[in-house]
C-alpha atoms as a PDB file:
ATOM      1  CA  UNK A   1     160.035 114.504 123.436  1.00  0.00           C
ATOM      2  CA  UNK A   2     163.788 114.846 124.338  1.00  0.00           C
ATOM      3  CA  UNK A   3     164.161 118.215 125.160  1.00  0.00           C
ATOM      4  CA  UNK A   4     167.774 119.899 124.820  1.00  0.00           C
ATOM      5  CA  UNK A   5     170.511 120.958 127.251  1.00  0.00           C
ATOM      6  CA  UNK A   6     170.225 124.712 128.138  1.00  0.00           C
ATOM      7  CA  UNK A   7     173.206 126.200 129.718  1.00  0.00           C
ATOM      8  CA  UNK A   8     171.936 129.389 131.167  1.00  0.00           C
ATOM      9  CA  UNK A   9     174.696 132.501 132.785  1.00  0.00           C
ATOM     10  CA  UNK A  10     174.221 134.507 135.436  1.00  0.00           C
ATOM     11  CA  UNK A  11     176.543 137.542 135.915  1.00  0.00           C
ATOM     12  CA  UNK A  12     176.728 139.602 139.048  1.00  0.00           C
ATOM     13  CA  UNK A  13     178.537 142.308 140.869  1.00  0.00           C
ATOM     14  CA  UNK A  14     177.201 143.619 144.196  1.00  0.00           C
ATOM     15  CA  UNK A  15     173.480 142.741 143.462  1.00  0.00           C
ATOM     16  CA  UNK A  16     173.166 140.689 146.767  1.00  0.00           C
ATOM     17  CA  UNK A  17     169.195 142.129 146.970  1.00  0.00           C
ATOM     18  CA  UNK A  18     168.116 140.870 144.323  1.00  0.00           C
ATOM     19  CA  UNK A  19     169.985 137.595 143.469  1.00  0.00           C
ATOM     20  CA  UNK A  20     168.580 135.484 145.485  1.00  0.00           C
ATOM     21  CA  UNK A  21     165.224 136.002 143.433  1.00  0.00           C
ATOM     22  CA  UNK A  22     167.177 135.547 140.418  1.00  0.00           C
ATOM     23  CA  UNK A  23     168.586 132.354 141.305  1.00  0.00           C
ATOM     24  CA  UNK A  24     165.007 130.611 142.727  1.00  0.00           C
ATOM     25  CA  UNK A  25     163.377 131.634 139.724  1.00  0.00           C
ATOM     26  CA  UNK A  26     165.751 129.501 137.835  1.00  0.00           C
ATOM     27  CA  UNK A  27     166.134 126.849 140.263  1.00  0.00           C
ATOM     28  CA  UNK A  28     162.467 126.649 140.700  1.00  0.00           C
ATOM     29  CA  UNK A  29     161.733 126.111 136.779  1.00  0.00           C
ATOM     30  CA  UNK A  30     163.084 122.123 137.906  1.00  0.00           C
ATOM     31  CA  UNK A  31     163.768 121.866 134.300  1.00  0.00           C
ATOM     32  CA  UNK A  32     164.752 118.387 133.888  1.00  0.00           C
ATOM     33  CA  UNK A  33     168.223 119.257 131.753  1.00  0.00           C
ATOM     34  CA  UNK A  34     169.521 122.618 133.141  1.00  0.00           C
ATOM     35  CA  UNK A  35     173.186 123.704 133.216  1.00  0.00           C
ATOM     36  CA  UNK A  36     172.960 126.904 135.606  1.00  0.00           C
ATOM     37  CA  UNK A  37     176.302 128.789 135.455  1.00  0.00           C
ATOM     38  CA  UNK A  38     176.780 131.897 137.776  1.00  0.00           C
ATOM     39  CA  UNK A  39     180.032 134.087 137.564  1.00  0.00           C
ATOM     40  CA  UNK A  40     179.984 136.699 140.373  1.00  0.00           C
ATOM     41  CA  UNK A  41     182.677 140.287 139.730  1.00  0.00           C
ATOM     42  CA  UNK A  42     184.341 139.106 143.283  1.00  0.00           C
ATOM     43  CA  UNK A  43     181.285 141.202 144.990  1.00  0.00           C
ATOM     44  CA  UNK A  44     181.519 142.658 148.388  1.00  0.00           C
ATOM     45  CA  UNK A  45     178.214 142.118 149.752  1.00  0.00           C
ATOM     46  CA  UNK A  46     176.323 138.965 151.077  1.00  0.00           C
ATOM     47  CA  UNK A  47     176.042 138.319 147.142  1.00  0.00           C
ATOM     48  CA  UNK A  48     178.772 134.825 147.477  1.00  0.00           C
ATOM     49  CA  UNK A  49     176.980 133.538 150.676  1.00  0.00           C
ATOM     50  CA  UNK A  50     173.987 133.391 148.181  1.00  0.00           C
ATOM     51  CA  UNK A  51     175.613 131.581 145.700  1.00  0.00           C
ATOM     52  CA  UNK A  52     176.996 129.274 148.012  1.00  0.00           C
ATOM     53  CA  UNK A  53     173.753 128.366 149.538  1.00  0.00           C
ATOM     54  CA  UNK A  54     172.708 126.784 146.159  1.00  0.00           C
ATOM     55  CA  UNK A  55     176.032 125.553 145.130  1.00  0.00           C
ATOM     56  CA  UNK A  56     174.889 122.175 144.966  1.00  0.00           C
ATOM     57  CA  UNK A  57     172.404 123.490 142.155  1.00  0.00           C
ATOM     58  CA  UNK A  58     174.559 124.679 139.835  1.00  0.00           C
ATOM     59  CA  UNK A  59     176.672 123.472 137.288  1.00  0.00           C
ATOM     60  CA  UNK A  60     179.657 126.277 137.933  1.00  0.00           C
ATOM     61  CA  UNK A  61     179.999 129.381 139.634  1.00  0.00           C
ATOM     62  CA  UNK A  62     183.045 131.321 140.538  1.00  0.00           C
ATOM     63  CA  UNK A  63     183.011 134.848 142.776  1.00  0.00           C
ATOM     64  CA  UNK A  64     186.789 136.725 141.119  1.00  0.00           C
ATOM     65  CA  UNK A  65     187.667 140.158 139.965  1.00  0.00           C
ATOM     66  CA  UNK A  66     186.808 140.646 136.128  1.00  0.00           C
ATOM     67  CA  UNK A  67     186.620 143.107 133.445  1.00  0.00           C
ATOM     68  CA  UNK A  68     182.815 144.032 133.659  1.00  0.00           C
ATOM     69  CA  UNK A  69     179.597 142.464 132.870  1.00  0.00           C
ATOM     70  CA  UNK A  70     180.309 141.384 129.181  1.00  0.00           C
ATOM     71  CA  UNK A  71     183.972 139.840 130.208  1.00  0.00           C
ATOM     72  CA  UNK A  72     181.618 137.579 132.801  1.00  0.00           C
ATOM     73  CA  UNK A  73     178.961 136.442 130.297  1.00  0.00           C
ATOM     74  CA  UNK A  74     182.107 135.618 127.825  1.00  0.00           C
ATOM     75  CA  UNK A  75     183.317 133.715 130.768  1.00  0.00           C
ATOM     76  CA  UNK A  76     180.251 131.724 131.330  1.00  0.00           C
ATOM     77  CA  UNK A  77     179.553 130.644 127.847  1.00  0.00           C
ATOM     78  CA  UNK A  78     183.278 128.755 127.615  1.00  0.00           C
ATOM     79  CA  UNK A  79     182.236 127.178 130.546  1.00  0.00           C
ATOM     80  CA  UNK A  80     178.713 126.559 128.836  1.00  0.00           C
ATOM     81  CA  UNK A  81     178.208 122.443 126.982  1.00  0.00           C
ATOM     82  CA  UNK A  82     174.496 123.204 126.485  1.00  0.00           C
ATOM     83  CA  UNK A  83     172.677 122.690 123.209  1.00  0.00           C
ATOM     84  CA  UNK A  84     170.694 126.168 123.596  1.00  0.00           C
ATOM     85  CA  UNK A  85     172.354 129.419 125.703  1.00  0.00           C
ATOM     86  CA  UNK A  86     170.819 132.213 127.008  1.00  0.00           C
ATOM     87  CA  UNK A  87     171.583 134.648 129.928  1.00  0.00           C
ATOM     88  CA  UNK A  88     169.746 136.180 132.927  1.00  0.00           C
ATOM     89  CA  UNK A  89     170.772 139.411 134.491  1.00  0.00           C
ATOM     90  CA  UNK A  90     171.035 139.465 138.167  1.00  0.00           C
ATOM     91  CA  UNK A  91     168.744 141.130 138.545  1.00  0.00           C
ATOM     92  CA  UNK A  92     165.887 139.821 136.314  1.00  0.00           C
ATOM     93  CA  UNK A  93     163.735 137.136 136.630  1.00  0.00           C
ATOM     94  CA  UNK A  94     162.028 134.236 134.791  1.00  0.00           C
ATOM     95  CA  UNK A  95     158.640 133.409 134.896  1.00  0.00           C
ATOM     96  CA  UNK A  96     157.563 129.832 135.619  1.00  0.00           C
ATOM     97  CA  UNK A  97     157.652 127.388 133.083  1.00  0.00           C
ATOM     98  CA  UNK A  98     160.085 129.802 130.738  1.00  0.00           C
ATOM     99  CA  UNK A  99     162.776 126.887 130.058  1.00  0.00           C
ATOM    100  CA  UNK A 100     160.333 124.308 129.670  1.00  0.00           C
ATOM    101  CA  UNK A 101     158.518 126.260 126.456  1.00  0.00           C
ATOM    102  CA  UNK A 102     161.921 127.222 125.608  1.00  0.00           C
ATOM    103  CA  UNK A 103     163.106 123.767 125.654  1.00  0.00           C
ATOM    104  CA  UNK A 104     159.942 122.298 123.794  1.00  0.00           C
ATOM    105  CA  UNK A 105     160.021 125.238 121.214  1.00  0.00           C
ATOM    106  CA  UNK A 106     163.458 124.111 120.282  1.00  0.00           C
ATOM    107  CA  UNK A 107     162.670 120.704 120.301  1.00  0.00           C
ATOM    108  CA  UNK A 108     159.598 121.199 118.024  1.00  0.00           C
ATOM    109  CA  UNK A 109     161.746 123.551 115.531  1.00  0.00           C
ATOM    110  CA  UNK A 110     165.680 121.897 114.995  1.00  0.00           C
ATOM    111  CA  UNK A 111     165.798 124.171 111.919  1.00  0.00           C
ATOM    112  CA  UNK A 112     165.372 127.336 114.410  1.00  0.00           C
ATOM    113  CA  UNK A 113     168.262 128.933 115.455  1.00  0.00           C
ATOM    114  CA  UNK A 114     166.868 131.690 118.050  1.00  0.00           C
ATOM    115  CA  UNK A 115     164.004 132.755 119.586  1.00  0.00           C
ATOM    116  CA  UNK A 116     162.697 135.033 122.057  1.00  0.00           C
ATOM    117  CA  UNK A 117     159.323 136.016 124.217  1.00  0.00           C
ATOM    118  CA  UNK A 118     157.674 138.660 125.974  1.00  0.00           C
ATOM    119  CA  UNK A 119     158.891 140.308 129.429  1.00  0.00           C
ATOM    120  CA  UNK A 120     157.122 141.983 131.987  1.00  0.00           C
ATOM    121  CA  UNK A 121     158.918 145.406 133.409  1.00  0.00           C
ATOM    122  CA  UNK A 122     158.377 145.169 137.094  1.00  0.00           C
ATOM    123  CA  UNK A 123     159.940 147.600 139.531  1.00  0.00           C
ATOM    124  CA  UNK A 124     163.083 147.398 142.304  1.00  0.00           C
ATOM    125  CA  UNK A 125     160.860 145.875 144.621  1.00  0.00           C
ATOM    126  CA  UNK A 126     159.282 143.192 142.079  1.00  0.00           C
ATOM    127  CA  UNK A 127     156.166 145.416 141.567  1.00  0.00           C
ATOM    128  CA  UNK A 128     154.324 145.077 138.037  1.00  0.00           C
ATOM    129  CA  UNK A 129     154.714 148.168 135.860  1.00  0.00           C
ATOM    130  CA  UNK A 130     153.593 146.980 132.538  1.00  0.00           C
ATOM    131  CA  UNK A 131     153.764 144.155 129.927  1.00  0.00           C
ATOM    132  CA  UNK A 132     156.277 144.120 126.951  1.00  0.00           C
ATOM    133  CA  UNK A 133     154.317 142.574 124.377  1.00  0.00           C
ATOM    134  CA  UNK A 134     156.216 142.257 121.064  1.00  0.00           C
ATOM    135  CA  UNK A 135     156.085 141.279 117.698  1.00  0.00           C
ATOM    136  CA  UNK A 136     157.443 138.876 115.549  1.00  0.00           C
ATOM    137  CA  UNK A 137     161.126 139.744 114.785  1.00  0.00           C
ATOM    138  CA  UNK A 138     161.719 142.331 111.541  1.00  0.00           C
ATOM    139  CA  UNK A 139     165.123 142.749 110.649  1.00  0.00           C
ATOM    140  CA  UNK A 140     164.687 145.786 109.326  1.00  0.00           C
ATOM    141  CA  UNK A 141     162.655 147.104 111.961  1.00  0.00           C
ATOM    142  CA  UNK A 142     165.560 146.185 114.087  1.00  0.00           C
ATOM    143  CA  UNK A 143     168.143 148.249 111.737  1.00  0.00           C
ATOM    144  CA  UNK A 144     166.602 150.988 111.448  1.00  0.00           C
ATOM    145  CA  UNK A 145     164.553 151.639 114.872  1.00  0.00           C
ATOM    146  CA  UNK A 146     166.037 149.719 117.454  1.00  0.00           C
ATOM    147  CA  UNK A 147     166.411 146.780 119.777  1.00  0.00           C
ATOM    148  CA  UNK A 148     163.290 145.487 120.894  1.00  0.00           C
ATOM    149  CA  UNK A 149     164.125 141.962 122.118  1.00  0.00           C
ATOM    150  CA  UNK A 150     163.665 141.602 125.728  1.00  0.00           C
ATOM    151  CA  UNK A 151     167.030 140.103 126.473  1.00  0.00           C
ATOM    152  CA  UNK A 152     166.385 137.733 129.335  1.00  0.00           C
ATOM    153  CA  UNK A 153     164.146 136.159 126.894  1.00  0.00           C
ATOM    154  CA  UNK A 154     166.185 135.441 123.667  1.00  0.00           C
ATOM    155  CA  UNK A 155     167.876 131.886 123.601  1.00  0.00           C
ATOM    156  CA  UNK A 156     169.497 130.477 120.950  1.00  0.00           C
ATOM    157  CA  UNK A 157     171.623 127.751 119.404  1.00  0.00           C
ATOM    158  CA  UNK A 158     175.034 126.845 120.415  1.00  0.00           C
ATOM    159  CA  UNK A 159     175.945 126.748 116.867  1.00  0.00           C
ATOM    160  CA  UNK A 160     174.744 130.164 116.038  1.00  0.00           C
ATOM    161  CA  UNK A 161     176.973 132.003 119.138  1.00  0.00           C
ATOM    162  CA  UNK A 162     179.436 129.854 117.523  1.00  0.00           C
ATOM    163  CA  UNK A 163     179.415 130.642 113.885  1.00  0.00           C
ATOM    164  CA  UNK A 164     178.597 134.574 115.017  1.00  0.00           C
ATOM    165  CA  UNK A 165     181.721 134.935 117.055  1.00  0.00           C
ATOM    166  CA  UNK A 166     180.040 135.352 120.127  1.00  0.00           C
ATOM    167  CA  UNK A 167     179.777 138.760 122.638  1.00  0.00           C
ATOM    168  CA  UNK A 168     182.600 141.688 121.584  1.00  0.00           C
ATOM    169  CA  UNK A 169     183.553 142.494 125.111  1.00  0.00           C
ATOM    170  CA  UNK A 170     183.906 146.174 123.353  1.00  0.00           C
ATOM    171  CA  UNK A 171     180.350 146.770 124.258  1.00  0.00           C
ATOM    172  CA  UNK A 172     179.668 147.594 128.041  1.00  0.00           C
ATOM    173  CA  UNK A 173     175.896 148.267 127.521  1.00  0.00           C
ATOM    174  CA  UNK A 174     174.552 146.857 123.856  1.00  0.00           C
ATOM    175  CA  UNK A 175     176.654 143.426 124.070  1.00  0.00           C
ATOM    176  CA  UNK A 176     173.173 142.011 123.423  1.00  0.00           C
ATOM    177  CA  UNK A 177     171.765 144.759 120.576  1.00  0.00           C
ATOM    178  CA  UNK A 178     175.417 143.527 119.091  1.00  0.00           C
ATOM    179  CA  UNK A 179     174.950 139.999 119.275  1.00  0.00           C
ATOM    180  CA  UNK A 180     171.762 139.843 118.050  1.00  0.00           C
ATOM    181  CA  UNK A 181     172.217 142.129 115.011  1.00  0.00           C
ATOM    182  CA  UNK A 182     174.998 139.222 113.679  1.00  0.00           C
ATOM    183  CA  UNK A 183     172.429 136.585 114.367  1.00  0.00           C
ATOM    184  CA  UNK A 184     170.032 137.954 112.318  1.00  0.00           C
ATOM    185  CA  UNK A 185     172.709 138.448 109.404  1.00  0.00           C
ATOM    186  CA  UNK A 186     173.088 134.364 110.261  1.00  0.00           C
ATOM    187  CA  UNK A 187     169.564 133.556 110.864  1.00  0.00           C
ATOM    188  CA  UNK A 188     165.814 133.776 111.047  1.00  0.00           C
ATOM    189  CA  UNK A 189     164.808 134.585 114.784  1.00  0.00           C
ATOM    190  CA  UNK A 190     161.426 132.812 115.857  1.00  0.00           C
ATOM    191  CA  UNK A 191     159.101 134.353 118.019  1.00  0.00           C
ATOM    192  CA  UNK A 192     157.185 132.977 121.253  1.00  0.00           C
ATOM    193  CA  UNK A 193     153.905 135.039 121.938  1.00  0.00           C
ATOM    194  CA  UNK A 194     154.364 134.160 125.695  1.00  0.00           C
ATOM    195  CA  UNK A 195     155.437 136.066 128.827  1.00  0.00           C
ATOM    196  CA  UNK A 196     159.081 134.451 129.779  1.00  0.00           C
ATOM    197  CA  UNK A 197     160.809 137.079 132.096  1.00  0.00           C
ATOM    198  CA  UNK A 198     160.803 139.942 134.250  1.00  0.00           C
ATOM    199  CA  UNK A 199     162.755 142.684 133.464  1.00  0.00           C
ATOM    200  CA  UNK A 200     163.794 145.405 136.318  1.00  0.00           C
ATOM    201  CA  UNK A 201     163.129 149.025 135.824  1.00  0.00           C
ATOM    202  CA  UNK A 202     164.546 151.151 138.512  1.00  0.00           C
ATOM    203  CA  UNK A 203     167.289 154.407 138.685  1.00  0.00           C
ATOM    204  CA  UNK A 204     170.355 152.483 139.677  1.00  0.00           C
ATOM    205  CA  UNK A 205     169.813 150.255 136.904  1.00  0.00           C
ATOM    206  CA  UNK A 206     173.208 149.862 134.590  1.00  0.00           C
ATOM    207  CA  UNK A 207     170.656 150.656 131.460  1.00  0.00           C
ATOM    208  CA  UNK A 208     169.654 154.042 132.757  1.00  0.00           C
ATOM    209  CA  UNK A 209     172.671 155.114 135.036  1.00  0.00           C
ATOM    210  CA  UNK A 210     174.270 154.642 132.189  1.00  0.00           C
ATOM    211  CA  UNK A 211     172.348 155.718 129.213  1.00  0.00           C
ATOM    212  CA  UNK A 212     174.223 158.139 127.136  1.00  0.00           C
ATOM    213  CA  UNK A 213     177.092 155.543 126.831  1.00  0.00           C
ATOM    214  CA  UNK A 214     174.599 153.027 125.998  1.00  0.00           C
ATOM    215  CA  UNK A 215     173.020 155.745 122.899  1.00  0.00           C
ATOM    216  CA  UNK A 216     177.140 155.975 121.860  1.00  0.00           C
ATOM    217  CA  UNK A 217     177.186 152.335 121.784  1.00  0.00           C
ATOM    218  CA  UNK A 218     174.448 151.823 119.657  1.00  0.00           C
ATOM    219  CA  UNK A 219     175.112 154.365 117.484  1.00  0.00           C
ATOM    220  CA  UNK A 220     178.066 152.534 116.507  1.00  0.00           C
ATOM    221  CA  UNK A 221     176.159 149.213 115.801  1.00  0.00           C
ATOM    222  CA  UNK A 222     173.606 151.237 113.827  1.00  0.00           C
ATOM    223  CA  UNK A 223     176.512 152.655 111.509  1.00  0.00           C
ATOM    224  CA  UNK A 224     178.104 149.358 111.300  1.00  0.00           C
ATOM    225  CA  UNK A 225     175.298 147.686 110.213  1.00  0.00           C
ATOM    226  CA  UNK A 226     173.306 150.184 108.049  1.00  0.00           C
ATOM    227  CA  UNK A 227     174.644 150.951 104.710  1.00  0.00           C
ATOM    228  CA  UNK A 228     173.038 154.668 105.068  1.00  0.00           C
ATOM    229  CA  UNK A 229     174.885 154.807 108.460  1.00  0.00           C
ATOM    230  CA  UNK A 230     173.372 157.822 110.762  1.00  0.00           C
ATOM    231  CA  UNK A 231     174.147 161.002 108.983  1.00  0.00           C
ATOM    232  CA  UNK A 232     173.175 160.306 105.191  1.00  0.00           C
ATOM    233  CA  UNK A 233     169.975 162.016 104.729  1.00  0.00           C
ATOM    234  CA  UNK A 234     167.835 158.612 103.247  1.00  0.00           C
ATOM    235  CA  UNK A 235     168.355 157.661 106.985  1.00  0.00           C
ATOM    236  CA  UNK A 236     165.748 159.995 109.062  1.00  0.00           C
ATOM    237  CA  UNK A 237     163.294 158.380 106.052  1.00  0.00           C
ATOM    238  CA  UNK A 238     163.905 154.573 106.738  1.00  0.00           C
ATOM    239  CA  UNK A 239     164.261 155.454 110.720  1.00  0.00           C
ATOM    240  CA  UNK A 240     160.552 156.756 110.008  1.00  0.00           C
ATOM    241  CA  UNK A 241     159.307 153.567 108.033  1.00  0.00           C
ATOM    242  CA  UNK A 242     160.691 151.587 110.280  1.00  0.00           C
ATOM    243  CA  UNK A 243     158.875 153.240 113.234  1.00  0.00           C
ATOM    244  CA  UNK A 244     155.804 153.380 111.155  1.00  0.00           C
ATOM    245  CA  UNK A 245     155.888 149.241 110.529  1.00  0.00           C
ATOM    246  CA  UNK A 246     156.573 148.793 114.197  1.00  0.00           C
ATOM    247  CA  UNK A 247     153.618 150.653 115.383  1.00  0.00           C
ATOM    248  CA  UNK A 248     151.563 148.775 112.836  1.00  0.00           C
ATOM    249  CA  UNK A 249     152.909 145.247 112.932  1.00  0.00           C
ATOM    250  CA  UNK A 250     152.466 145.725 117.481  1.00  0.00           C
ATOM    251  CA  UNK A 251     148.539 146.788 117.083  1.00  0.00           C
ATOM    252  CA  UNK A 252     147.642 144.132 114.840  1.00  0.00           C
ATOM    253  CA  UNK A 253     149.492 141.748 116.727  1.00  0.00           C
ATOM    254  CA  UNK A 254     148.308 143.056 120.008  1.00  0.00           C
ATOM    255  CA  UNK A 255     151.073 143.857 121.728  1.00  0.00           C
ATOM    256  CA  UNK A 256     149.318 147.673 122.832  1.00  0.00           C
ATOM    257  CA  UNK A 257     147.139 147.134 125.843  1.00  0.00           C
ATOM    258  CA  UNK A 258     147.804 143.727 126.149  1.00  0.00           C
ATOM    259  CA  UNK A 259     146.473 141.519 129.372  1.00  0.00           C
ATOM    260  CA  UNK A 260     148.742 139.775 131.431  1.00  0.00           C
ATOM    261  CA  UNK A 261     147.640 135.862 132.470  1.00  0.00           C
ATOM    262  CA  UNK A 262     146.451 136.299 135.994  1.00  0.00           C
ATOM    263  CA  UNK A 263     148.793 133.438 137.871  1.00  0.00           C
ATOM    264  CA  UNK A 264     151.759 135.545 136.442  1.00  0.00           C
ATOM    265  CA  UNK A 265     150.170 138.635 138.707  1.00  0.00           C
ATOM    266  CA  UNK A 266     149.995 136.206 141.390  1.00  0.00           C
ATOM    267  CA  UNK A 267     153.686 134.799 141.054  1.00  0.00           C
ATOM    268  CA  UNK A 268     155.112 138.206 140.773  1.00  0.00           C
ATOM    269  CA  UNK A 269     152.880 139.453 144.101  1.00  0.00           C
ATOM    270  CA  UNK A 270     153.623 136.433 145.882  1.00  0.00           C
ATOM    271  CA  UNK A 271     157.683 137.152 145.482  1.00  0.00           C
ATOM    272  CA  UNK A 272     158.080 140.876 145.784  1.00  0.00           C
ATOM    273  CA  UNK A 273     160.205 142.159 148.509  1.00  0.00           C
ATOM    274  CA  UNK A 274     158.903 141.465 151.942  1.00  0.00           C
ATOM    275  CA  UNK A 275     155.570 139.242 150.863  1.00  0.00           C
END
């Protein structure tokens, strides 16, 4: 099986505790046809001696001044000549073997244009919390509840960033909740019912430091993309059936109280802080 070229961004700014985790759980996937791109904000910390020390790893990385997270990710992806994208916060993780059932999924499906997996939430110091089991992607769902995709594991077809216009560096917060919304106008998303990432969940997280300009944000997506926008009065009714299909679709699918394999446990106590 040839599997395809995936170009995968890292964007930074002053995350120098947790990027060297980042970058060995990439580095360590030793998928055979990687493109790793990093683009640091021109951070102050020990965050470009990191890079540096894996340089010779990565296809491009660059430590400059730049307009904020989404302006970095835009960045990457020019620099990006892989067959399937995705990004990686700096301060997420992926689990091992990710790009390897990411790359075989692809390979297996050429008429599948995106597709994302299940996260774990783990905590600043790479504690579990709990899983983030989902289900199977419902546009409508999506529309009219909200964003559900665990971004650091979506990938997805050059072609499909391409004919979708890419990220709007407009949004600070829901570049991805954005980006995904004019896929799915595009495109069916697939579904992997595996574990792929780790997803950080901790105060000075951008997400909750900054989560009334991340409501605004959606808001705006949620107007632009519903017919019934936010303040016609059929909206609090599809808001509710779209809630109500969630909660159903998840429990038959399993996604409430579901059991995490074991070795993931194992990888994620082996690399918190300090072990």
């Amino acid at each position: 099986m040839t599997l395809p070229c995936i170009s995968l961004v890292t964007c930074s700014y002053q995350q120098g505790p947790y990027l060297e985790s980042t970058l060995k759980s990439v580095l360590d996937q030793r998928y055979e046809n990687l493109e790793y791109i990093v683009i640091d904000g021109g951070s102050q910390d020990d965050s470009r001696d990191i890079i540096e020390s894996h340089a010779h790893e990565l296809a491009y990385w660059v430590s400059e001044p730049d307009r904020g997270q989404t302006d970095a990710l835009i960045k990457g992806f020019k620099r990006a000549s892989g067959d399937v994208l995705g990004w990686l916060c700096s301060d997420d993780l992926l689990l091992p073997g990710a790009l390897q059932a990411v790359g075989e999924f692809f390979a297996k499906h050429p008429d599948v244009q995106a597709v994302y997996g299940d996260s774990l939430w783990i905590d600043s110091e790479g504690r579990f919390l709990r899983p983030k089991k989902e289900m199977p992607f419902n546009r409508f769902v999506f529309l009219y509840d909200h964003n559900y995709i665990p971004q650091p594991s979506m990938f997805w077809r050059r072609s499909l960033y391409d004919i979708s216009g890419g990220l709007n560096e407009r949004f600070n917060l829901a570049m991805d909740n954005d980006l995904w919304e004019r896929f799915s106008a595009h495109a069916d998303i697939g579904y992997i019912p595996r574990y792929l990432s780790c997803m950080r969940y901790y105060p000075e997280q951008k997400t909750r430091r900054l989560k009334p300009q991340g409501k605004q944000e959606d808001a705006i997506i949620r107007h632009r993309r519903s017919p019934h926008g936010q303040t016609q009065p059929v909206y609090p009714l599809l808001h509710l059936m779209a809630r109500a299909t969630r909660i159903a679709t998840k429990a038959l699918t399993g996604g409430y109280g579901a059991r995490v394999p074991e070795e993931h446990l194992r990888w994620l106590r082996h690399h918190e802080k300090g072990a």
